[in-house]
N, C-alpha and C. Protein backbone atom coordinates (compact mmCIF):
# COMPACT_ATOMS: atom_id res chain seq x y z
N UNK A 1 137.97 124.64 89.03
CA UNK A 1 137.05 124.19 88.00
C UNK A 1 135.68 124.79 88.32
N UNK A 2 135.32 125.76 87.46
CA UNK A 2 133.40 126.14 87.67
C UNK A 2 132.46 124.99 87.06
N UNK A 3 131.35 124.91 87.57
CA UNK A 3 130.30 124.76 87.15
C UNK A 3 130.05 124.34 85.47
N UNK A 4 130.67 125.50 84.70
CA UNK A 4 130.60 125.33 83.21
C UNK A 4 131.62 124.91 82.27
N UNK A 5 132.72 124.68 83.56
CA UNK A 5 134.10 124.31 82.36
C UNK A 5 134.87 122.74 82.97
N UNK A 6 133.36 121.91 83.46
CA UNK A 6 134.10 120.75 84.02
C UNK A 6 133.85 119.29 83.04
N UNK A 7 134.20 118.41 83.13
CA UNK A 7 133.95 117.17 82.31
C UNK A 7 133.01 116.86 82.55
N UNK A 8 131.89 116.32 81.64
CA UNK A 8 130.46 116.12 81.93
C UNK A 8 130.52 114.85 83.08
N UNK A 9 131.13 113.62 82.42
CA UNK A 9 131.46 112.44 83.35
C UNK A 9 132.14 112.64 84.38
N UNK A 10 132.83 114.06 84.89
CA UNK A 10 133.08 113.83 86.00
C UNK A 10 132.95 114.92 87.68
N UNK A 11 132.37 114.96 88.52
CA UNK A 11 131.94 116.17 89.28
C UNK A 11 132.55 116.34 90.44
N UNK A 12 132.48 117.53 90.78
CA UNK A 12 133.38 117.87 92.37
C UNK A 12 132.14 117.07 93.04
N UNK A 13 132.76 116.99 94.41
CA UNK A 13 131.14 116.71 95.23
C UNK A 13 130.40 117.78 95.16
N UNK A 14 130.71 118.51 95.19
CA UNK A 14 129.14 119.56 95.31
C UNK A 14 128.31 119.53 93.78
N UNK A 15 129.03 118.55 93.26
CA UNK A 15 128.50 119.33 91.58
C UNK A 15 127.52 117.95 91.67
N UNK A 16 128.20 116.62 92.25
CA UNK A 16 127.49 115.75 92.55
C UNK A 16 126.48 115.44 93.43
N UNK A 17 126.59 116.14 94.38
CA UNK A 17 125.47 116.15 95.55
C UNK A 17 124.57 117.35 94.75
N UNK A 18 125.14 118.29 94.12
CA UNK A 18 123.50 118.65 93.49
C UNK A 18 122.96 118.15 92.00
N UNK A 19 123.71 117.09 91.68
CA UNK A 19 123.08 116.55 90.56
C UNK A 19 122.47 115.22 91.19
N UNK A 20 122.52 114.93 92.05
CA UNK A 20 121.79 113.89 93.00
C UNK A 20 120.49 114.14 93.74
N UNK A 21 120.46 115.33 94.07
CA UNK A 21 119.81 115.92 94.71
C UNK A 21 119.86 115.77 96.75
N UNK A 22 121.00 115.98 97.11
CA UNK A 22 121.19 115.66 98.28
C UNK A 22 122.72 116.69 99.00
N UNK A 23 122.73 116.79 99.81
CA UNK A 23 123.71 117.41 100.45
C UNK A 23 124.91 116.64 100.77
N UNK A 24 126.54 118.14 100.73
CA UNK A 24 127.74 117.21 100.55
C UNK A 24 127.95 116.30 101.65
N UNK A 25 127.09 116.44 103.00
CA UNK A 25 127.76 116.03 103.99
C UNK A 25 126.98 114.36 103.98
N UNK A 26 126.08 114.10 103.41
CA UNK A 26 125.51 113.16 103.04
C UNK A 26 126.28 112.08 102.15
N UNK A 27 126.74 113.00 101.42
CA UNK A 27 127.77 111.74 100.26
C UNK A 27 129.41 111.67 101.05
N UNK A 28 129.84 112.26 102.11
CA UNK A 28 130.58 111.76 102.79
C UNK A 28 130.18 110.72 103.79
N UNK A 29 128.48 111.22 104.46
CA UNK A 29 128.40 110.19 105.42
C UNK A 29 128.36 108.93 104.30
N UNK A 30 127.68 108.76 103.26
CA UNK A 30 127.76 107.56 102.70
C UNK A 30 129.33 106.79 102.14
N UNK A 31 130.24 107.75 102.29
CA UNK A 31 131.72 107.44 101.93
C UNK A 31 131.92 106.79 103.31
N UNK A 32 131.53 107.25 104.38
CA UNK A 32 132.16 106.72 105.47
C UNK A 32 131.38 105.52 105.87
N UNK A 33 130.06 105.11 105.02
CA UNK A 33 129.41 104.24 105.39
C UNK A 33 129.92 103.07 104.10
N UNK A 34 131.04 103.22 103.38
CA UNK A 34 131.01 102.50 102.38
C UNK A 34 130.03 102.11 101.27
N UNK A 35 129.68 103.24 101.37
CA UNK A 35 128.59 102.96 100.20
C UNK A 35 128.88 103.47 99.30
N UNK A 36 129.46 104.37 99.26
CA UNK A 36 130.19 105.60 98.04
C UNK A 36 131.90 105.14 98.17
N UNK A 37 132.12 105.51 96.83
CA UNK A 37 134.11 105.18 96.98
C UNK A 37 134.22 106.84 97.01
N UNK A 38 135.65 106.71 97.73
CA UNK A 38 135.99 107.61 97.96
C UNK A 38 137.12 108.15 96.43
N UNK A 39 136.95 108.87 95.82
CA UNK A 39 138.30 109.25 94.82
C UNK A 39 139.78 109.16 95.19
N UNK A 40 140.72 108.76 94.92
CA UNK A 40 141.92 109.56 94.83
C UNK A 40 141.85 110.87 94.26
N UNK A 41 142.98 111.53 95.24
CA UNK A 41 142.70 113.25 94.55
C UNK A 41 143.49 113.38 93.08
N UNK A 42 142.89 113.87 91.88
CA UNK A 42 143.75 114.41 90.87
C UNK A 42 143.84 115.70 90.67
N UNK A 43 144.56 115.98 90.36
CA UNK A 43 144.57 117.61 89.84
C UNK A 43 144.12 118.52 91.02
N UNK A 44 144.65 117.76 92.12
CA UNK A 44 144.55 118.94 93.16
C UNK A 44 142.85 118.76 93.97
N UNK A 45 142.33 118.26 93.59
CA UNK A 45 140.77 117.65 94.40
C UNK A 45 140.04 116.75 93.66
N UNK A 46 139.38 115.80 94.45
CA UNK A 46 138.50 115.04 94.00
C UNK A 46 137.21 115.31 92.70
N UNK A 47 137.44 114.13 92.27
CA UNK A 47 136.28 113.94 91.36
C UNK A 47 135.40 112.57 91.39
N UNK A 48 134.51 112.61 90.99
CA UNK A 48 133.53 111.68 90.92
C UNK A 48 133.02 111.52 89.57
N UNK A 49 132.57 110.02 89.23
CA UNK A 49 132.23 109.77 88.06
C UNK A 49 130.78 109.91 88.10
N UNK A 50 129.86 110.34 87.31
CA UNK A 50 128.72 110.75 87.52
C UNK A 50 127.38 109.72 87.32
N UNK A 51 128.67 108.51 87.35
CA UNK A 51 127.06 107.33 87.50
C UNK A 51 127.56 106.97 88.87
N UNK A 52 128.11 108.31 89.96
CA UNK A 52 127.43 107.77 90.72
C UNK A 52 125.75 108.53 91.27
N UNK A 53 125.15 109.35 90.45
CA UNK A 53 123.94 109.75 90.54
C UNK A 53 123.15 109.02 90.55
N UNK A 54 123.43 107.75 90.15
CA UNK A 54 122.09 106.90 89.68
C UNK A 54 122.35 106.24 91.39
N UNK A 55 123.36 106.14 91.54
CA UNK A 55 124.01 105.08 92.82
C UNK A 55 123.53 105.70 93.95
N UNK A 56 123.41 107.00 94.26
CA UNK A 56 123.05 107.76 95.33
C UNK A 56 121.58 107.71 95.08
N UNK A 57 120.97 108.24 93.87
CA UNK A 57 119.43 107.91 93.98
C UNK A 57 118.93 106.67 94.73
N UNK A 58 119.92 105.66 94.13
CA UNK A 58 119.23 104.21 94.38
C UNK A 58 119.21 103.98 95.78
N UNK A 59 120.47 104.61 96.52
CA UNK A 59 119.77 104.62 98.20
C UNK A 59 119.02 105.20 98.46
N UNK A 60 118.90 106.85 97.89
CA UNK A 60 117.71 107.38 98.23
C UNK A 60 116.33 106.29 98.98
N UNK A 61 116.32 106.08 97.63
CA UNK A 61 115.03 105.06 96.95
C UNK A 61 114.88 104.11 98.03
N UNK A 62 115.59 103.31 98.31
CA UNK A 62 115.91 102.28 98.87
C UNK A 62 115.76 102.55 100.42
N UNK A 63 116.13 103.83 100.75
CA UNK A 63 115.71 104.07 102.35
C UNK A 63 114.40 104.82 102.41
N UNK A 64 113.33 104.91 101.44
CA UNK A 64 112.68 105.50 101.25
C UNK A 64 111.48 103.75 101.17
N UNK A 65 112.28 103.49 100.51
CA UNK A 65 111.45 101.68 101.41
C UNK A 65 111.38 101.43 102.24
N UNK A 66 112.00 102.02 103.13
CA UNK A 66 112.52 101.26 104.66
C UNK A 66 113.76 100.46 104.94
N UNK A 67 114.26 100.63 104.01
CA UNK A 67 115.79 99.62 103.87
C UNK A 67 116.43 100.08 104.83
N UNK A 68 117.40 99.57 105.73
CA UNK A 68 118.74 100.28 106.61
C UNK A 68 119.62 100.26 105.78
N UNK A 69 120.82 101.19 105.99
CA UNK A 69 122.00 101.54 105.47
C UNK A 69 122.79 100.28 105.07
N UNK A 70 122.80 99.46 106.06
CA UNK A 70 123.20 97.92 105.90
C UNK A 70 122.56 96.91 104.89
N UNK A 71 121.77 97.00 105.01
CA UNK A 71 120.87 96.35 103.53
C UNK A 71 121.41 96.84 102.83
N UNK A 72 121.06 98.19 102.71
CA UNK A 72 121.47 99.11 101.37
C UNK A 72 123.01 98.40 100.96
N UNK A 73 123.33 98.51 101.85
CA UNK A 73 125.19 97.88 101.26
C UNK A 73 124.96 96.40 100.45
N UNK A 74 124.10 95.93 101.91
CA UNK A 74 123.93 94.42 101.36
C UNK A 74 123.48 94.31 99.76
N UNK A 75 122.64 95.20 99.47
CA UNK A 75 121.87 94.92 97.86
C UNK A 75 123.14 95.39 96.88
N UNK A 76 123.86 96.53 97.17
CA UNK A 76 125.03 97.05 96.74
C UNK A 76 125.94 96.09 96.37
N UNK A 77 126.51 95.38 97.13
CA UNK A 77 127.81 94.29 97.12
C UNK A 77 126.71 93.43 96.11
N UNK A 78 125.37 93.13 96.22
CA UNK A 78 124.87 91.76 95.28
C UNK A 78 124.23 92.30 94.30
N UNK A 79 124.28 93.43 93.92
CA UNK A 79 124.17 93.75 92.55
C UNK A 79 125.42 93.88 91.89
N UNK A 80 126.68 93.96 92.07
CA UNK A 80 127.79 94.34 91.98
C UNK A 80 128.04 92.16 91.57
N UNK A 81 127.47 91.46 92.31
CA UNK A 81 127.86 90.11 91.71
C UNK A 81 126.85 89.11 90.77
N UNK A 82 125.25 90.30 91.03
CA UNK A 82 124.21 90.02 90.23
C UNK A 82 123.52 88.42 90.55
N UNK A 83 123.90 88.22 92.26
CA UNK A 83 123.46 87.41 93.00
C UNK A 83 121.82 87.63 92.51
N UNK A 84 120.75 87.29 91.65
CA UNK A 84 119.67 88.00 92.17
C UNK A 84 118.61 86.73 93.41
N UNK A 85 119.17 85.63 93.64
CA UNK A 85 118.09 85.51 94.19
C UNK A 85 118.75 85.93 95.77
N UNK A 86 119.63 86.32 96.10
CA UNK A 86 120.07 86.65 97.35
C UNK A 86 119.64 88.74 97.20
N UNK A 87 119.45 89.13 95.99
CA UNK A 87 118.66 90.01 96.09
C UNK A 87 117.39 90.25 97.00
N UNK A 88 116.55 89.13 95.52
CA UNK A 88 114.85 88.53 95.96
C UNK A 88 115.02 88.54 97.52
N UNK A 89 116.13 87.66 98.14
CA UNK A 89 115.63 87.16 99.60
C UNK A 89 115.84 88.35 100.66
N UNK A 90 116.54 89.58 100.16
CA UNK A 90 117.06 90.67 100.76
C UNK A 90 115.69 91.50 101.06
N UNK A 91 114.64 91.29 99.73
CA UNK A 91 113.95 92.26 99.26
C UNK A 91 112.58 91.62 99.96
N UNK A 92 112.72 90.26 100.03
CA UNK A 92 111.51 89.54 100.52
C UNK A 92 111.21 89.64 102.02
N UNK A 93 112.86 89.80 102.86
CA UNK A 93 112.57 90.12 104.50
C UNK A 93 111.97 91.21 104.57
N UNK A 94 112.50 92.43 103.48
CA UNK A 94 112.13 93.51 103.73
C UNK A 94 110.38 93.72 103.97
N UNK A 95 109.83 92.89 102.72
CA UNK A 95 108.46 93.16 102.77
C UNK A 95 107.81 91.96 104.08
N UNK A 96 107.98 90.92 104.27
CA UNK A 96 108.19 90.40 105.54
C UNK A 96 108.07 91.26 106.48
N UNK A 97 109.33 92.37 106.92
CA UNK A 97 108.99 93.14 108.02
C UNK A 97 107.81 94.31 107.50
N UNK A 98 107.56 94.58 106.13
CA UNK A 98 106.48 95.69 106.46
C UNK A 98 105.38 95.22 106.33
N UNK A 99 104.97 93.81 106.11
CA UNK A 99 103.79 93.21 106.47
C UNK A 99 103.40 93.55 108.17
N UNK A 100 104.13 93.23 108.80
CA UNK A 100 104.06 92.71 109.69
C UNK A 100 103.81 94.50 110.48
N UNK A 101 104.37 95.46 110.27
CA UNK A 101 104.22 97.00 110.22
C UNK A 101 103.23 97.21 110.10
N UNK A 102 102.66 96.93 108.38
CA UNK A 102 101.26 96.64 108.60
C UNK A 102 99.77 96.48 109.25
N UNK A 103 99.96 94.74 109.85
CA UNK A 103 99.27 94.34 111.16
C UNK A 103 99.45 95.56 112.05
N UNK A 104 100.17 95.70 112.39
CA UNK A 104 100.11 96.09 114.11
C UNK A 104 99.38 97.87 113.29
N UNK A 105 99.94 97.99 112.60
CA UNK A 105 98.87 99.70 112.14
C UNK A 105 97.64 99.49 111.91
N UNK A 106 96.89 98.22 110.86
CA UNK A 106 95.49 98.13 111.73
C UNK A 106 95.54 97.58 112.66
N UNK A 107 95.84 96.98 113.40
CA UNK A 107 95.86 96.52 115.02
C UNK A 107 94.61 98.11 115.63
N UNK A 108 96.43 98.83 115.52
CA UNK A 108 96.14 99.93 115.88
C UNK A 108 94.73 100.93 115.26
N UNK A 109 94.80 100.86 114.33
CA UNK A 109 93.79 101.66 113.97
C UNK A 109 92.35 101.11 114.27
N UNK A 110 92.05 99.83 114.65
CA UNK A 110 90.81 99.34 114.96
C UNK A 110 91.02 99.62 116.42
N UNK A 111 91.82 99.76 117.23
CA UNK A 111 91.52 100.12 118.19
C UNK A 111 91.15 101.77 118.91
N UNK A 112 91.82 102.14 117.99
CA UNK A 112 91.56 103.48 118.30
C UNK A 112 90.24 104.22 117.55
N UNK A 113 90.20 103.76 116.21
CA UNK A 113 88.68 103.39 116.16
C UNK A 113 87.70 103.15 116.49
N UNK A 114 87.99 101.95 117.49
CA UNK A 114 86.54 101.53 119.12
C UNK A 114 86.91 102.74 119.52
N UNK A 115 87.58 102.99 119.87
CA UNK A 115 88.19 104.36 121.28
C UNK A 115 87.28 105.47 121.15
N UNK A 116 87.64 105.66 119.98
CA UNK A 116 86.46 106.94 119.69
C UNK A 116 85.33 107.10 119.33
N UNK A 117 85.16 105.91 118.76
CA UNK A 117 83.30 105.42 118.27
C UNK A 117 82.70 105.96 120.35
N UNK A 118 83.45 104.53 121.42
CA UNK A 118 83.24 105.07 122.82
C UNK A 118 83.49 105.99 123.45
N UNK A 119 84.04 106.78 122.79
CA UNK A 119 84.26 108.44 123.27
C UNK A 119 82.86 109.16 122.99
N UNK A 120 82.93 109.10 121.89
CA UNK A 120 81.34 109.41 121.09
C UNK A 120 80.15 109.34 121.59
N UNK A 121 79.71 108.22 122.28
CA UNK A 121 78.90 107.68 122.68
C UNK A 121 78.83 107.70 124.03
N UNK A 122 79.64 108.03 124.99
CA UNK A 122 79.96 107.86 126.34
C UNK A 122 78.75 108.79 126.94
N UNK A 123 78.76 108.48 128.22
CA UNK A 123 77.60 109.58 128.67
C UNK A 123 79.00 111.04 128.68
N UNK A 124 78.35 112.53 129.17
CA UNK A 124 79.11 113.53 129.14
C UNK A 124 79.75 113.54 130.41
N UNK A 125 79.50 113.07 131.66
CA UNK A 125 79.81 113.02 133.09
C UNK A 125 81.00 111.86 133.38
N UNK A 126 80.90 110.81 132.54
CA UNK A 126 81.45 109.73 132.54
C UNK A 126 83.19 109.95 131.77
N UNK A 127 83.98 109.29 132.57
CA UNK A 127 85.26 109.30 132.40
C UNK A 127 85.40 108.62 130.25
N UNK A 128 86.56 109.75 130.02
CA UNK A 128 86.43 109.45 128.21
C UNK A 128 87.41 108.27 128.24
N UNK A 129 86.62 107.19 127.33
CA UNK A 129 87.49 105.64 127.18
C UNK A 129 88.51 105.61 126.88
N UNK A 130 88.53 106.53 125.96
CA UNK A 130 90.23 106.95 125.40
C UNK A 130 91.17 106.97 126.60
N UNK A 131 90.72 107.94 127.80
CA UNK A 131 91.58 108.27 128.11
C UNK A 131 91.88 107.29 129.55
N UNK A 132 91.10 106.29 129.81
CA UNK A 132 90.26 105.32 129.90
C UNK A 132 91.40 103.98 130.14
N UNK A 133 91.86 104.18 128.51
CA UNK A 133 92.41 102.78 127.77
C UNK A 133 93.40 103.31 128.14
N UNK A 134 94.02 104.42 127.91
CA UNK A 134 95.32 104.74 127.57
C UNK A 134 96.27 104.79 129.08
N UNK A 135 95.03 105.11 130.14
CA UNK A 135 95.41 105.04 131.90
C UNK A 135 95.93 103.43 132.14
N UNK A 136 94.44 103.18 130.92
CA UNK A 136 95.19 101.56 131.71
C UNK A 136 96.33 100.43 131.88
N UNK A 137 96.80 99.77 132.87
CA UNK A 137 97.88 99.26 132.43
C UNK A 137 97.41 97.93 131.81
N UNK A 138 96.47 97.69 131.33
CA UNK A 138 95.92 96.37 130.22
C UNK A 138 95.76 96.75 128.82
N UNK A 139 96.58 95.91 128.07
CA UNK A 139 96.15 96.29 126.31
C UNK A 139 95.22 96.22 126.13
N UNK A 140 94.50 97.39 125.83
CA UNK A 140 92.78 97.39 124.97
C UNK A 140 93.12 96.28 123.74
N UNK A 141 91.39 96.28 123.79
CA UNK A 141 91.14 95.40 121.86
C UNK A 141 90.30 96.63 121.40
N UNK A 142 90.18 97.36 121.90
CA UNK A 142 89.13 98.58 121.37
C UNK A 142 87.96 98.28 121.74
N UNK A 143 87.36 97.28 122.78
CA UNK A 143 85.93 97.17 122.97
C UNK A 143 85.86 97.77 124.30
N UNK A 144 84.57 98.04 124.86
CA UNK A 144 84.27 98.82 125.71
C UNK A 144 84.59 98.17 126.99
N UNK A 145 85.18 99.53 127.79
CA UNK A 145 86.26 99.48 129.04
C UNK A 145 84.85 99.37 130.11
N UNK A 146 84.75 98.97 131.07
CA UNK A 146 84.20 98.65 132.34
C UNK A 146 85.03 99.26 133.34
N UNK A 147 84.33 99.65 133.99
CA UNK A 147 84.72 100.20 135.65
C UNK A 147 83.98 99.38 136.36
């Protein structure tokens, strides 16, 4: 079957991994991750129905949130029963953990922030705080290190 003489609704994998935009070995790892069904062979090789494009985007998407593969299933199986508040609660840890991702990135960024404001400012002879903080075995807050 080419390219131009196949059923619109239905694609080899390669016809599907590039109407997805992703590579074949990808829509097997997701076959082997149960996330994708696998075809029975007809007519001599597999085919795929072509909503599963929307299905492969939607992990895309979805690990592109930060989702794990396992979630991903998890939202999979409960859209499939249209559970939505076991959705919501799927979707709510998620942002839960990137709150919390969040914090610790300004954490971080105010500290490294002091770091270099006291780099800046340091005399030129004097050991750089940065490198200072980073020797030390005590968590900085970003305020100025003492010797």
């Amino acid at each position: 079957m080419s390219d131009t003489d196949h059923d619109p609704d239905q694609y080899t994998i390669g016809q599907l991994a590039k109407a997805a935009g992703v590579g074949v070995e990808t829509i097997r790892y997701y076959q082997r991750r149960d996330l994708l069904p696998v075809p029975e062979v007809a007519t001599g090789f597999r085919t795929y129905p072509a909503k599963l494009v929307e299905r492969i985007r939607f992990i895309k998407r979805a690990q592109e949130l930060g989702f794990s593969l396992d979630e991903i299933a998890n939202l999979l199986m409960l859209e499939d029963s249209n559970d939505k508040q076991a959705i919501r609660d799927v979707a709510q840890e998620r942002l839960t953990q990137v709150q919390a991702k969040l914090t610790d990135l300004h954490r971080m960024e105010a500290m490294l922030t002091g770091l270099i404001q006291q780099c800046a400012s340091s005399e030129q002879l004097a050991q750089c705080p940065i490198i200072q903080a980073l020797a030390s075995s005590k968590p900085t807050d970003g305020k100025a290190c003492h010797s």
